[in-house]
PDB file of N, CA and C in Angstrom:
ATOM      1  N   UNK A   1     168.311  89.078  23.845  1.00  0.00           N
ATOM      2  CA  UNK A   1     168.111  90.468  24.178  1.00  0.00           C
ATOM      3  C   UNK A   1     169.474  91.137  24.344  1.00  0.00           C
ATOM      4  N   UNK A   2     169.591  92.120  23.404  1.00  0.00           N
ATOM      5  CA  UNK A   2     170.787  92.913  23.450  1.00  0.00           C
ATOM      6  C   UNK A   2     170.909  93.828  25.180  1.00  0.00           C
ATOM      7  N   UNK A   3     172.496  94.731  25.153  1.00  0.00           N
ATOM      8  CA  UNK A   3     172.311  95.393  25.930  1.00  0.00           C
ATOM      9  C   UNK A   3     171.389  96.644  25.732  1.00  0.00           C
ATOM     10  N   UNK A   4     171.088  97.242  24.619  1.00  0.00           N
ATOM     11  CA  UNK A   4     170.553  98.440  24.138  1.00  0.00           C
ATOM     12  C   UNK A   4     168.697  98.008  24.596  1.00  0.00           C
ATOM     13  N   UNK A   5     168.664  97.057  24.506  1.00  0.00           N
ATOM     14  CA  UNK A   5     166.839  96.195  24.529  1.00  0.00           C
ATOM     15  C   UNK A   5     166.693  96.082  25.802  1.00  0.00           C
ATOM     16  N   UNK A   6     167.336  95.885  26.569  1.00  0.00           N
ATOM     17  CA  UNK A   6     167.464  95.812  27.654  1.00  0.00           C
ATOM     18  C   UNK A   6     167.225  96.859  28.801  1.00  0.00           C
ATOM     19  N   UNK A   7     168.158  97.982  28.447  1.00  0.00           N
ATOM     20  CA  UNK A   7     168.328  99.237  28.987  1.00  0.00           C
ATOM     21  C   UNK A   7     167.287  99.787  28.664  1.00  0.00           C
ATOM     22  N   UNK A   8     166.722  99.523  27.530  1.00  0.00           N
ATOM     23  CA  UNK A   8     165.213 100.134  27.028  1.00  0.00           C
ATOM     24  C   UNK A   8     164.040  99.630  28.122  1.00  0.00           C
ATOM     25  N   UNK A   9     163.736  98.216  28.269  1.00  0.00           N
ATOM     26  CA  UNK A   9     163.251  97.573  28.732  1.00  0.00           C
ATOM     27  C   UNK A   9     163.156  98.086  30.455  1.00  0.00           C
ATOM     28  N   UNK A  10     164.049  98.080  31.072  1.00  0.00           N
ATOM     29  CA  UNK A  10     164.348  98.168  32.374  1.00  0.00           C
ATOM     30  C   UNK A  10     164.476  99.478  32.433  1.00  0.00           C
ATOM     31  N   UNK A  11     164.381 100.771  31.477  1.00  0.00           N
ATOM     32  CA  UNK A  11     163.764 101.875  31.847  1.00  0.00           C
ATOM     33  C   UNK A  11     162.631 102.093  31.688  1.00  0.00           C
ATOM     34  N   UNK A  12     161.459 101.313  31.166  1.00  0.00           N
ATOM     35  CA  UNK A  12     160.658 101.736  30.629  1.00  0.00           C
ATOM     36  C   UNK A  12     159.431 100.915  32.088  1.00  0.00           C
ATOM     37  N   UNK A  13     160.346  99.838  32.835  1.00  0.00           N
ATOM     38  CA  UNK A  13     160.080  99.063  33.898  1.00  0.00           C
ATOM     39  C   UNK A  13     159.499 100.360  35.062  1.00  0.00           C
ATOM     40  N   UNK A  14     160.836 100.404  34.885  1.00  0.00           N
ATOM     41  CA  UNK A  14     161.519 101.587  36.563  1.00  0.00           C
ATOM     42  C   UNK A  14     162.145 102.781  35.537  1.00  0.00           C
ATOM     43  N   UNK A  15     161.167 104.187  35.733  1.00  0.00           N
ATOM     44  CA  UNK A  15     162.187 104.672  34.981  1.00  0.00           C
ATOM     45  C   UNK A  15     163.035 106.063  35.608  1.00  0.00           C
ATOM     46  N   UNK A  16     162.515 106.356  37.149  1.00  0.00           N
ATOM     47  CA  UNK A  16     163.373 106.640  38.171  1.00  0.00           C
ATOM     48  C   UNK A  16     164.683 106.700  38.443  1.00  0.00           C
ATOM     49  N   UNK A  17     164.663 105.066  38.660  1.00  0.00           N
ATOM     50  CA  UNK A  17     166.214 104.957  38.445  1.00  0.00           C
ATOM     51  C   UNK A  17     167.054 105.873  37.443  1.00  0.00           C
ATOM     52  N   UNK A  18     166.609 105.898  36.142  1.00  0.00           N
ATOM     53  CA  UNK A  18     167.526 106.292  35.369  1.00  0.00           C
ATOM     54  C   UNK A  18     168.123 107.800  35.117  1.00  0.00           C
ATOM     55  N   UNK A  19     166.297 108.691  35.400  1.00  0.00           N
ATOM     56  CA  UNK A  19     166.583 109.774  35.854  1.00  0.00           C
ATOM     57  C   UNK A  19     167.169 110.480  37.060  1.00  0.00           C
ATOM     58  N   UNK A  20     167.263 109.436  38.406  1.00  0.00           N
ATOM     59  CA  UNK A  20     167.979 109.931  39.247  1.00  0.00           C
ATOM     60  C   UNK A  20     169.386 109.149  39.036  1.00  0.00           C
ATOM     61  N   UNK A  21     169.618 108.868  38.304  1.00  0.00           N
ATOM     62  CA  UNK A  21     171.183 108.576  37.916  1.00  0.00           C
ATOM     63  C   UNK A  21     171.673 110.031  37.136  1.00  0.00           C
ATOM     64  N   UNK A  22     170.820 110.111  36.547  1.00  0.00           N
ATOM     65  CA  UNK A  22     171.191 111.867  35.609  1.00  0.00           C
ATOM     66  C   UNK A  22     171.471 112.618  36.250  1.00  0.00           C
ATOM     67  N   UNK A  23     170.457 112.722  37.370  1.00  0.00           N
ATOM     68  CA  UNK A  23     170.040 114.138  38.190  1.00  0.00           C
ATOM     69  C   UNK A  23     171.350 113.806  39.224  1.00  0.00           C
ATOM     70  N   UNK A  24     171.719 112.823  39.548  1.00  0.00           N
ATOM     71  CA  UNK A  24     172.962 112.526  40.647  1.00  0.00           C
ATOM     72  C   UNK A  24     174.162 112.893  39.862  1.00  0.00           C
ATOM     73  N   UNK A  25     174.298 112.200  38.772  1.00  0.00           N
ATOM     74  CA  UNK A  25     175.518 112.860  37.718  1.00  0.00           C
ATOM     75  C   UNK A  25     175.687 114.118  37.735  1.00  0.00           C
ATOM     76  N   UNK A  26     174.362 115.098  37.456  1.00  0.00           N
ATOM     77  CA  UNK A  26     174.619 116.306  37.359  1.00  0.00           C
ATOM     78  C   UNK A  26     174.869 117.080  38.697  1.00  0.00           C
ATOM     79  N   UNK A  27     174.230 116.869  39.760  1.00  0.00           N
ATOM     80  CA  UNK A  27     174.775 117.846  40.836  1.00  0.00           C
ATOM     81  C   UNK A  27     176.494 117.066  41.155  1.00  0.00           C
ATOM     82  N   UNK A  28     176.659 115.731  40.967  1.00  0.00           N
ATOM     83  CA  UNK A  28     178.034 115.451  40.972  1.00  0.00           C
ATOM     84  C   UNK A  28     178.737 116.253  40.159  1.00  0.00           C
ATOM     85  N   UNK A  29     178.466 116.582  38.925  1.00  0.00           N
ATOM     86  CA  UNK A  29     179.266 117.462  37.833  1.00  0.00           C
ATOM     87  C   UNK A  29     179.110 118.940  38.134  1.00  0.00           C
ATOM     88  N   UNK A  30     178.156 119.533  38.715  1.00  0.00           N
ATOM     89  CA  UNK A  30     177.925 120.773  39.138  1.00  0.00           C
ATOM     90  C   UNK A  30     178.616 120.692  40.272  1.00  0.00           C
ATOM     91  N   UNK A  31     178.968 120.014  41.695  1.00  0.00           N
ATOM     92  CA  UNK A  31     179.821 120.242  42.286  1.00  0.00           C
ATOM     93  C   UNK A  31     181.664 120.196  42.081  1.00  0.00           C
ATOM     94  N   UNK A  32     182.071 119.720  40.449  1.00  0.00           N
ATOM     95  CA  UNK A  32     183.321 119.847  40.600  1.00  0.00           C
ATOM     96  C   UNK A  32     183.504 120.852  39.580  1.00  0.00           C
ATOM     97  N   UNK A  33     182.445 121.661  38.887  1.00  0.00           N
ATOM     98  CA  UNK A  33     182.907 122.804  38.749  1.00  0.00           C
ATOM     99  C   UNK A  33     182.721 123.804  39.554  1.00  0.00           C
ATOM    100  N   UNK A  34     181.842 123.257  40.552  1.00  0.00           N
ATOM    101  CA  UNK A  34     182.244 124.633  42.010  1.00  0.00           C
ATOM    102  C   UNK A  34     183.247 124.202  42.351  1.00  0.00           C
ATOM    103  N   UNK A  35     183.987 123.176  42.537  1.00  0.00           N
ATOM    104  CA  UNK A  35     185.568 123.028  42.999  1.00  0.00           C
ATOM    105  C   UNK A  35     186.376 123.687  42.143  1.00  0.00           C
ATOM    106  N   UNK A  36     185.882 123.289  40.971  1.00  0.00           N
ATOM    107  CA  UNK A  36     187.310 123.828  40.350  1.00  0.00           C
ATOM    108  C   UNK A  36     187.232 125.457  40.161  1.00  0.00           C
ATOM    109  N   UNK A  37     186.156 126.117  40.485  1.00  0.00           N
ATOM    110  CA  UNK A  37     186.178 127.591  40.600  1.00  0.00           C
ATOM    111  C   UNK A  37     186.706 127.986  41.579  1.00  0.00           C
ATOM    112  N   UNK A  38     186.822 126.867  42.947  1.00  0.00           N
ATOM    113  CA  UNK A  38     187.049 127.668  43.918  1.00  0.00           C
ATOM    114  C   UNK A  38     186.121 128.285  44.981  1.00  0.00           C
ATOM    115  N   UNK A  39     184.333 128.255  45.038  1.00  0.00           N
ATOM    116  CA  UNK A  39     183.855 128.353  45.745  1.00  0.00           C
ATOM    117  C   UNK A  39     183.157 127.254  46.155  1.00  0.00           C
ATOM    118  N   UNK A  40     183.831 127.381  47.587  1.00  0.00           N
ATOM    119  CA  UNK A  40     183.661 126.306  48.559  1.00  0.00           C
ATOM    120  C   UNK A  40     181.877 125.938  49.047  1.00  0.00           C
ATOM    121  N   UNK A  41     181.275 127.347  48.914  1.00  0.00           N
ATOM    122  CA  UNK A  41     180.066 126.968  49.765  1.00  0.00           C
ATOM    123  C   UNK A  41     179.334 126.354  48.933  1.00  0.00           C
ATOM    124  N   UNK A  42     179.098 126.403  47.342  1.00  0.00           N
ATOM    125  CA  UNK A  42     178.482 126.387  46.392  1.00  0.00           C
ATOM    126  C   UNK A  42     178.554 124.667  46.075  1.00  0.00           C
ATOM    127  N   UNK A  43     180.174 124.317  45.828  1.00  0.00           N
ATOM    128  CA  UNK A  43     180.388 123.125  46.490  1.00  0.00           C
ATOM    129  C   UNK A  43     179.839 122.217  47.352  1.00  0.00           C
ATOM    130  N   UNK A  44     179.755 122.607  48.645  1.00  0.00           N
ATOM    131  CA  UNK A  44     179.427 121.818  49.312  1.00  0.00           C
ATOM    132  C   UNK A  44     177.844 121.611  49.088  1.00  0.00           C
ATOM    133  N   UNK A  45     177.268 122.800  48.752  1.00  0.00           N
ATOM    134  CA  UNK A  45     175.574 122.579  48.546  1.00  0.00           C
ATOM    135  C   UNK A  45     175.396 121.296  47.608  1.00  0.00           C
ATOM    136  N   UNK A  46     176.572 121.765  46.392  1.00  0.00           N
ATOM    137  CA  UNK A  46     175.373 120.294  45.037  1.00  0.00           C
ATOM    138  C   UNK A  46     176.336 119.318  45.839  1.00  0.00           C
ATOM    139  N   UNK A  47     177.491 119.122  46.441  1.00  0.00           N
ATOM    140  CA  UNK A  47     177.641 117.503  47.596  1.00  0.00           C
ATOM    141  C   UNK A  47     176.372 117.485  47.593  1.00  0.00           C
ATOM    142  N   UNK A  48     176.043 118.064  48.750  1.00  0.00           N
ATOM    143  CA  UNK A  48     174.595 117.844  49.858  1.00  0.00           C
ATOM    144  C   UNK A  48     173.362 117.374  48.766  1.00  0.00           C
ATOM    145  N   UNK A  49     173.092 118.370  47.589  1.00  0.00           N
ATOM    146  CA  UNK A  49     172.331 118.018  46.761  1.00  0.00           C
ATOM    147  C   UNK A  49     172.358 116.076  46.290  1.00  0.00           C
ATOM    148  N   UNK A  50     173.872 116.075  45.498  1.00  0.00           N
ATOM    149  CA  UNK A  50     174.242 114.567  45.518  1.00  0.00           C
ATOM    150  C   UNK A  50     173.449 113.136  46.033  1.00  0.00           C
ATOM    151  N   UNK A  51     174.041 113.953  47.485  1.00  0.00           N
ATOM    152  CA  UNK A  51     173.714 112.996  48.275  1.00  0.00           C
ATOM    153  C   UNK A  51     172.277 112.583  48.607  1.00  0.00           C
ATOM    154  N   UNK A  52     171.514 113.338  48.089  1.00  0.00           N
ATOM    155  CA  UNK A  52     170.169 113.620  48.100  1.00  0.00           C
ATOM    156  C   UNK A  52     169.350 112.584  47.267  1.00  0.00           C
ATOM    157  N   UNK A  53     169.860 113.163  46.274  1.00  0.00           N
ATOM    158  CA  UNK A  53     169.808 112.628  45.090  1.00  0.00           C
ATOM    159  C   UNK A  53     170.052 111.043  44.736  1.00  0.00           C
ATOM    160  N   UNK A  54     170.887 111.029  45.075  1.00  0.00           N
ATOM    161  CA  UNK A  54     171.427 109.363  45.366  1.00  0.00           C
ATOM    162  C   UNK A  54     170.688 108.925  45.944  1.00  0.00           C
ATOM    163  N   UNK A  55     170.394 109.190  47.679  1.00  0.00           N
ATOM    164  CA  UNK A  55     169.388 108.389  48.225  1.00  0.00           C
ATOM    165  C   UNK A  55     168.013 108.276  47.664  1.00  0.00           C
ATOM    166  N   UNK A  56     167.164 109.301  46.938  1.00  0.00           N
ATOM    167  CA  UNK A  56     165.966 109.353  46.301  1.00  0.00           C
ATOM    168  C   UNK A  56     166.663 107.903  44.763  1.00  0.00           C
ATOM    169  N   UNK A  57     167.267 108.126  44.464  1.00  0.00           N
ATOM    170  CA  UNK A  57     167.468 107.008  43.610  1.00  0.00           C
ATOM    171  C   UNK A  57     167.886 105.503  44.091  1.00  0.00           C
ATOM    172  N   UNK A  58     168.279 105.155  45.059  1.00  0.00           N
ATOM    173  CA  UNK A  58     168.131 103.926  46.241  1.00  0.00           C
ATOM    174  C   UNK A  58     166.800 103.924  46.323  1.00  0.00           C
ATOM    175  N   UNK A  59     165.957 104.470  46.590  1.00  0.00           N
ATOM    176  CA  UNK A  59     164.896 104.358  47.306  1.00  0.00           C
ATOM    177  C   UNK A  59     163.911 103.849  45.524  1.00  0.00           C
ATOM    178  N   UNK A  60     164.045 104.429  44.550  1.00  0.00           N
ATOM    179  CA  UNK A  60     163.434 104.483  43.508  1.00  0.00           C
ATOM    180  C   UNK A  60     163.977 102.526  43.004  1.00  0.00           C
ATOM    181  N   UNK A  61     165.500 102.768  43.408  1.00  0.00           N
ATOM    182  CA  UNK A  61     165.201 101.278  42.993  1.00  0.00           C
ATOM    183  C   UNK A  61     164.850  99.880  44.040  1.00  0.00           C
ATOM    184  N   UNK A  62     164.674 100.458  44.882  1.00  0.00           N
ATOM    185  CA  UNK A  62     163.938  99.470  46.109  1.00  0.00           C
ATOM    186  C   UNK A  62     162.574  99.349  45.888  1.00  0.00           C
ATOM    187  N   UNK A  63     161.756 100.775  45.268  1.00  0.00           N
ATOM    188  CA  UNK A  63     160.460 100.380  45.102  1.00  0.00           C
ATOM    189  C   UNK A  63     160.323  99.680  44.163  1.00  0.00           C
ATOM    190  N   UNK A  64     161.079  99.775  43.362  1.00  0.00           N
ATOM    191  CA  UNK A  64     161.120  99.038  41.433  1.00  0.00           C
ATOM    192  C   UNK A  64     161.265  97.474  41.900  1.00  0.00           C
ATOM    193  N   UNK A  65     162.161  97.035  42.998  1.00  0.00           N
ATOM    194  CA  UNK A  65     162.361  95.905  43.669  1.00  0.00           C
ATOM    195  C   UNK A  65     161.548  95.084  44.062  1.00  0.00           C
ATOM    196  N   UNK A  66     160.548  96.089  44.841  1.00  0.00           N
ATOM    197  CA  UNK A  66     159.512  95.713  45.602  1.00  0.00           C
ATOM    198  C   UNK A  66     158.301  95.319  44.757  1.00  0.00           C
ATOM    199  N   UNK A  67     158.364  95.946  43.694  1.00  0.00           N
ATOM    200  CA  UNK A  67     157.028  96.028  42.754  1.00  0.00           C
ATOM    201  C   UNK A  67     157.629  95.022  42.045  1.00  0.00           C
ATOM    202  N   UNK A  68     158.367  94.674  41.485  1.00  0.00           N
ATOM    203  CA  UNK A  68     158.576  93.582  40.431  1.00  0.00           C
ATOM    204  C   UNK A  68     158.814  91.875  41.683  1.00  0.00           C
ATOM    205  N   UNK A  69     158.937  92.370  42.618  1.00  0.00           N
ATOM    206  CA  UNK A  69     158.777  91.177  43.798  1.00  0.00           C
ATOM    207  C   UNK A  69     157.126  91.068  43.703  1.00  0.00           C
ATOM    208  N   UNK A  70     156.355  91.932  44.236  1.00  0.00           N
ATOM    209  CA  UNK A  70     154.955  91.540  44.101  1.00  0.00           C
ATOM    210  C   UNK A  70     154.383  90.808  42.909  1.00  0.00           C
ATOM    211  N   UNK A  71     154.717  91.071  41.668  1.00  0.00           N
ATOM    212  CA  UNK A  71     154.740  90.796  40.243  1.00  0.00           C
ATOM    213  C   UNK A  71     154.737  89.520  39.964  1.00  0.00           C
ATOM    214  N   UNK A  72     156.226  89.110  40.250  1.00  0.00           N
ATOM    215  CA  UNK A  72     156.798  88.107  40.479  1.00  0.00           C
ATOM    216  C   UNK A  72     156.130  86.770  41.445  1.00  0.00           C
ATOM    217  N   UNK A  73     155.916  87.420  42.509  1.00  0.00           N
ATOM    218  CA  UNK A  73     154.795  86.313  43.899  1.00  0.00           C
ATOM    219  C   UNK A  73     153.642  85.993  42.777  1.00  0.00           C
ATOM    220  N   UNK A  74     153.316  87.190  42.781  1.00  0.00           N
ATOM    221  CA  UNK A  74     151.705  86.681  41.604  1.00  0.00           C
ATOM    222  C   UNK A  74     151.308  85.608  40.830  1.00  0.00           C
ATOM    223  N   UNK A  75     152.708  86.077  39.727  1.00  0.00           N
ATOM    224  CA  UNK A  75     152.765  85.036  39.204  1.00  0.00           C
ATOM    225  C   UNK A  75     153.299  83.507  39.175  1.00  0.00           C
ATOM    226  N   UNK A  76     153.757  83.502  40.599  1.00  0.00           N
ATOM    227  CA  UNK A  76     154.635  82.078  41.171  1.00  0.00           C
ATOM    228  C   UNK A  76     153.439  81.785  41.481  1.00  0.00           C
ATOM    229  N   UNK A  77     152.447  82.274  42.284  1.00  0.00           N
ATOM    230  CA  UNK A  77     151.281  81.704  42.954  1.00  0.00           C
ATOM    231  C   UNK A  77     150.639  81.251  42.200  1.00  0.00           C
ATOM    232  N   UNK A  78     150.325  82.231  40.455  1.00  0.00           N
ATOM    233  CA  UNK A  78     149.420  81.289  40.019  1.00  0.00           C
ATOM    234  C   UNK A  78     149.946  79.914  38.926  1.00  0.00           C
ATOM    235  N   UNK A  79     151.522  80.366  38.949  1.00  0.00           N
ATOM    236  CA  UNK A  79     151.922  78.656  38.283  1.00  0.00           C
ATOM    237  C   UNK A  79     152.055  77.886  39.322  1.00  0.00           C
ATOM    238  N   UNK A  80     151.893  77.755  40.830  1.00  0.00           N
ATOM    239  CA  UNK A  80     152.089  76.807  41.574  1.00  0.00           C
ATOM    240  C   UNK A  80     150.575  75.981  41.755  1.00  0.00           C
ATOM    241  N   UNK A  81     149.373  77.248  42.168  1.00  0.00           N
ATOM    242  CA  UNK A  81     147.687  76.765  41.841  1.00  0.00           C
ATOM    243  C   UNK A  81     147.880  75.825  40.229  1.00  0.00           C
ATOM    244  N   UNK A  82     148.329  76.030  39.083  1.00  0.00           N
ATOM    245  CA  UNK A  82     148.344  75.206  37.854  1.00  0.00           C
ATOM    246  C   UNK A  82     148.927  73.882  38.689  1.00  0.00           C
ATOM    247  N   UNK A  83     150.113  73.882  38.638  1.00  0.00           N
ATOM    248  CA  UNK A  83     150.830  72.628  39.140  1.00  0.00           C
ATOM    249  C   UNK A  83     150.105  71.957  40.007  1.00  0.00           C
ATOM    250  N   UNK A  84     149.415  72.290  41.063  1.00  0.00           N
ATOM    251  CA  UNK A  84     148.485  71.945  42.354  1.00  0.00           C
ATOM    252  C   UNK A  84     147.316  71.069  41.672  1.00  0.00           C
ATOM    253  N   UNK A  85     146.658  71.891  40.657  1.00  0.00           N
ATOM    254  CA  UNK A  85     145.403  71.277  39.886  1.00  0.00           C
ATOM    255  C   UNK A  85     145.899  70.414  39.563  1.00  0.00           C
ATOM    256  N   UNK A  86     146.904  70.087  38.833  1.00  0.00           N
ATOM    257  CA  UNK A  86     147.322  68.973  37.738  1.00  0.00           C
ATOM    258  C   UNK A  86     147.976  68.110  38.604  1.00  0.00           C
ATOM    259  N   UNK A  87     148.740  68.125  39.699  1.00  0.00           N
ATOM    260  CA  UNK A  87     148.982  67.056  40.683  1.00  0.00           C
ATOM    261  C   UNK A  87     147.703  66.235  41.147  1.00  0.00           C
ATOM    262  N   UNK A  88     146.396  67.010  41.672  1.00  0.00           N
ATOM    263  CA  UNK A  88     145.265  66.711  41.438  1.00  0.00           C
ATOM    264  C   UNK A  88     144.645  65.750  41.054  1.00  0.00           C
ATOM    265  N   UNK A  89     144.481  66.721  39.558  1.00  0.00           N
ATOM    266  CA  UNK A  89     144.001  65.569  38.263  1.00  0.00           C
ATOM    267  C   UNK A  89     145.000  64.336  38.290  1.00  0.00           C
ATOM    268  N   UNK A  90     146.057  64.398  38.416  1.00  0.00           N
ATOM    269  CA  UNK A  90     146.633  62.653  38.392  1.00  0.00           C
ATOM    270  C   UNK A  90     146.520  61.464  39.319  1.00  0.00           C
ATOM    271  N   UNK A  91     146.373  62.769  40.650  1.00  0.00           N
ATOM    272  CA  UNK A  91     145.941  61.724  41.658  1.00  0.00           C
ATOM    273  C   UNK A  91     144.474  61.424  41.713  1.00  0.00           C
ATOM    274  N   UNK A  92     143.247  62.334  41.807  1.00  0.00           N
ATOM    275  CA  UNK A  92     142.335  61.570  41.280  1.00  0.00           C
ATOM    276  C   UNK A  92     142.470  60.424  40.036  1.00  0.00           C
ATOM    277  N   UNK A  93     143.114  60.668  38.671  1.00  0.00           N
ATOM    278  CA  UNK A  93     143.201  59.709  37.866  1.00  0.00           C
ATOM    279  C   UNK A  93     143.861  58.414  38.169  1.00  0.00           C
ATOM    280  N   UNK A  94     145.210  58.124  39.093  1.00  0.00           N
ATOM    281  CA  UNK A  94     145.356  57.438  39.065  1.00  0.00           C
ATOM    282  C   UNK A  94     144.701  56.396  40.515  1.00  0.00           C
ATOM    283  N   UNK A  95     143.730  57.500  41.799  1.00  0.00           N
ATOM    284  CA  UNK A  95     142.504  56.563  42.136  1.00  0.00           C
ATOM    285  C   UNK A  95     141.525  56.024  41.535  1.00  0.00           C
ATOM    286  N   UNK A  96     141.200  56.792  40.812  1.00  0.00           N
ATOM    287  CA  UNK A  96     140.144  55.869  39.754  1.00  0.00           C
ATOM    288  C   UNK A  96     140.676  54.873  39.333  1.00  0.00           C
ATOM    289  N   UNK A  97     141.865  54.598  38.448  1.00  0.00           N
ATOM    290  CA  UNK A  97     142.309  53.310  37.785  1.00  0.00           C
ATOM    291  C   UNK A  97     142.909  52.090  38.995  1.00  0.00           C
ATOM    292  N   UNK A  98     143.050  52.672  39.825  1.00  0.00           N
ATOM    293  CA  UNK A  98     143.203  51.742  41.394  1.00  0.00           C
ATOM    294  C   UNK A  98     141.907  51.018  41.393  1.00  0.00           C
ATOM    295  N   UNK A  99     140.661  51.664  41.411  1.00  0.00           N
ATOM    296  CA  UNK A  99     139.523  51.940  41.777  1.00  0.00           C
ATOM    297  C   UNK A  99     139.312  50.399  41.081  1.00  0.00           C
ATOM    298  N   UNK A 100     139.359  51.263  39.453  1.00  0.00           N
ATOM    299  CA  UNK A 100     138.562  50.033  38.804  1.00  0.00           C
ATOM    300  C   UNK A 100     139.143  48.685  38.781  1.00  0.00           C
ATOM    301  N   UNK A 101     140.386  48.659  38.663  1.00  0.00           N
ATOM    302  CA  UNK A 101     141.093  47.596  39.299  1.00  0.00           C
ATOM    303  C   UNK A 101     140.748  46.755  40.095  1.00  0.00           C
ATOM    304  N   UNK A 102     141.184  47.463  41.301  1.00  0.00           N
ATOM    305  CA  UNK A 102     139.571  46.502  41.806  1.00  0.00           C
ATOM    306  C   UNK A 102     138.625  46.098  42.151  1.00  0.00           C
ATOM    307  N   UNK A 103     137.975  46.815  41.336  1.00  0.00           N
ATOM    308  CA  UNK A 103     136.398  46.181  40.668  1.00  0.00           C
ATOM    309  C   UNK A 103     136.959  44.760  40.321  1.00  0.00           C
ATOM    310  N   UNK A 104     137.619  45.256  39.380  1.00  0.00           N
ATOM    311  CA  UNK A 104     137.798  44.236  38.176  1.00  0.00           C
ATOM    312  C   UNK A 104     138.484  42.449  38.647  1.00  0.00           C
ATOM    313  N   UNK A 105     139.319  43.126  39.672  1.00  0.00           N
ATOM    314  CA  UNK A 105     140.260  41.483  40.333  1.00  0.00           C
ATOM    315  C   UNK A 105     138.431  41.606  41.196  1.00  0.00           C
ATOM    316  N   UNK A 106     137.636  41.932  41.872  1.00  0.00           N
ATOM    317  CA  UNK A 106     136.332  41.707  42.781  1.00  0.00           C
ATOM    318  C   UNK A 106     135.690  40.789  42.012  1.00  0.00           C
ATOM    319  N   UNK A 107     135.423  41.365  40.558  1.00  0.00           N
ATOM    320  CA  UNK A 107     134.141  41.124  39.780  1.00  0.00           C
ATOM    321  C   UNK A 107     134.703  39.693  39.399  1.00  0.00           C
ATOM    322  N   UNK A 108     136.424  39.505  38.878  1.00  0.00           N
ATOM    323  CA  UNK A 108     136.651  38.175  39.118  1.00  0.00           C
ATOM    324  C   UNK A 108     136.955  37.082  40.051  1.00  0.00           C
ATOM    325  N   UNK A 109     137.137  37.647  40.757  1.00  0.00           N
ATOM    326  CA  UNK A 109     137.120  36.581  42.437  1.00  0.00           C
ATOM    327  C   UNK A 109     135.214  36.264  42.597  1.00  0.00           C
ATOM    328  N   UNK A 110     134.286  37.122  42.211  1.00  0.00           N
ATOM    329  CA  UNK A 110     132.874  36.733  42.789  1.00  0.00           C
ATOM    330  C   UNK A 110     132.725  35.865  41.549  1.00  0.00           C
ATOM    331  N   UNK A 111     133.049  36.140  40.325  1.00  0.00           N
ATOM    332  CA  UNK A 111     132.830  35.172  38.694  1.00  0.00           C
ATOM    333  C   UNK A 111     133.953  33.842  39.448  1.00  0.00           C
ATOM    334  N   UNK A 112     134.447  33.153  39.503  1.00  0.00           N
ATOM    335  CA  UNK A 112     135.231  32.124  40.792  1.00  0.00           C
ATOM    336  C   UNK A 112     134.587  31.894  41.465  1.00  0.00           C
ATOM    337  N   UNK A 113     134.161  32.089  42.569  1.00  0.00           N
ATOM    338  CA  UNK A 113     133.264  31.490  43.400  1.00  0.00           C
ATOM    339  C   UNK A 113     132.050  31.083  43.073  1.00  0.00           C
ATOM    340  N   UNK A 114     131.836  31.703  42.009  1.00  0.00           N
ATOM    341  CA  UNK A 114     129.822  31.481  41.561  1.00  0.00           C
ATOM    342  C   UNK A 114     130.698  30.173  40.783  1.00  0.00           C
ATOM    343  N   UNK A 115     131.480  29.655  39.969  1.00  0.00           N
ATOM    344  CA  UNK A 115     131.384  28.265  39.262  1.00  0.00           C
ATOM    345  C   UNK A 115     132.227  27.825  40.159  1.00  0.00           C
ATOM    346  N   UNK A 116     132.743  27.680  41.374  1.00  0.00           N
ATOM    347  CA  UNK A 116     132.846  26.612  42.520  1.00  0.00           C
ATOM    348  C   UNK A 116     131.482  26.629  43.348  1.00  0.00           C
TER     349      UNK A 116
END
């Protein structure tokens, strides 16, 4: 998987993130051309905006976190139930072949005693 497949992939996952990376870029870029104009108040608003912004995009990738954690449990749980069955099946299988075993040393210890 390339980087381009990827970036596709993991926006198409979470795709939040990517737009509040834009939307943070842009009031970042809208506040340094209020700097570089020179008005201060205008400035400080897309900061404030920024910062806004940023945190709504933390938060977008904590839920993306959270949801691909649930995802993730799901599917650990149900390859661990597989593994569980099939530990199972061997240990029943290999009581049974215990089992018949001995039968089998029984059935010849009682075939022994019947011709003594």
């Amino acid at each position: 998987e390339g980087y381009k497949e990827k970036a596709i992939r993991k926006t198409k996952e979470n795709p939040w993130v990517p737009l509040g990376t834009l939307v943070t870029t842009g009031a970042l870029t809208m506040a340094a051309i209020r700097l570089r104009q020179g008005n201060s108040r205008k400035f400080q608003v897309w900061l404030r905006f920024r910062v806004a912004f940023q945190a709504l995009t933390i938060f977008a990738i904590l839920g993306g976190l959270y949801k691909y954690g649930q995802a993730n449990l799901e599917e650990n749980q149900r390859i661990m139930e597989q593994i569980n069955q099939q530990r199972g099946e061997k240990h029943l299988a290999m009581e049974r072949a215990e089992l018949e075993q001995r039968i089998t040393d029984a059935t010849k210890a009682h075939e022994e005693q019947q011709l003594l």
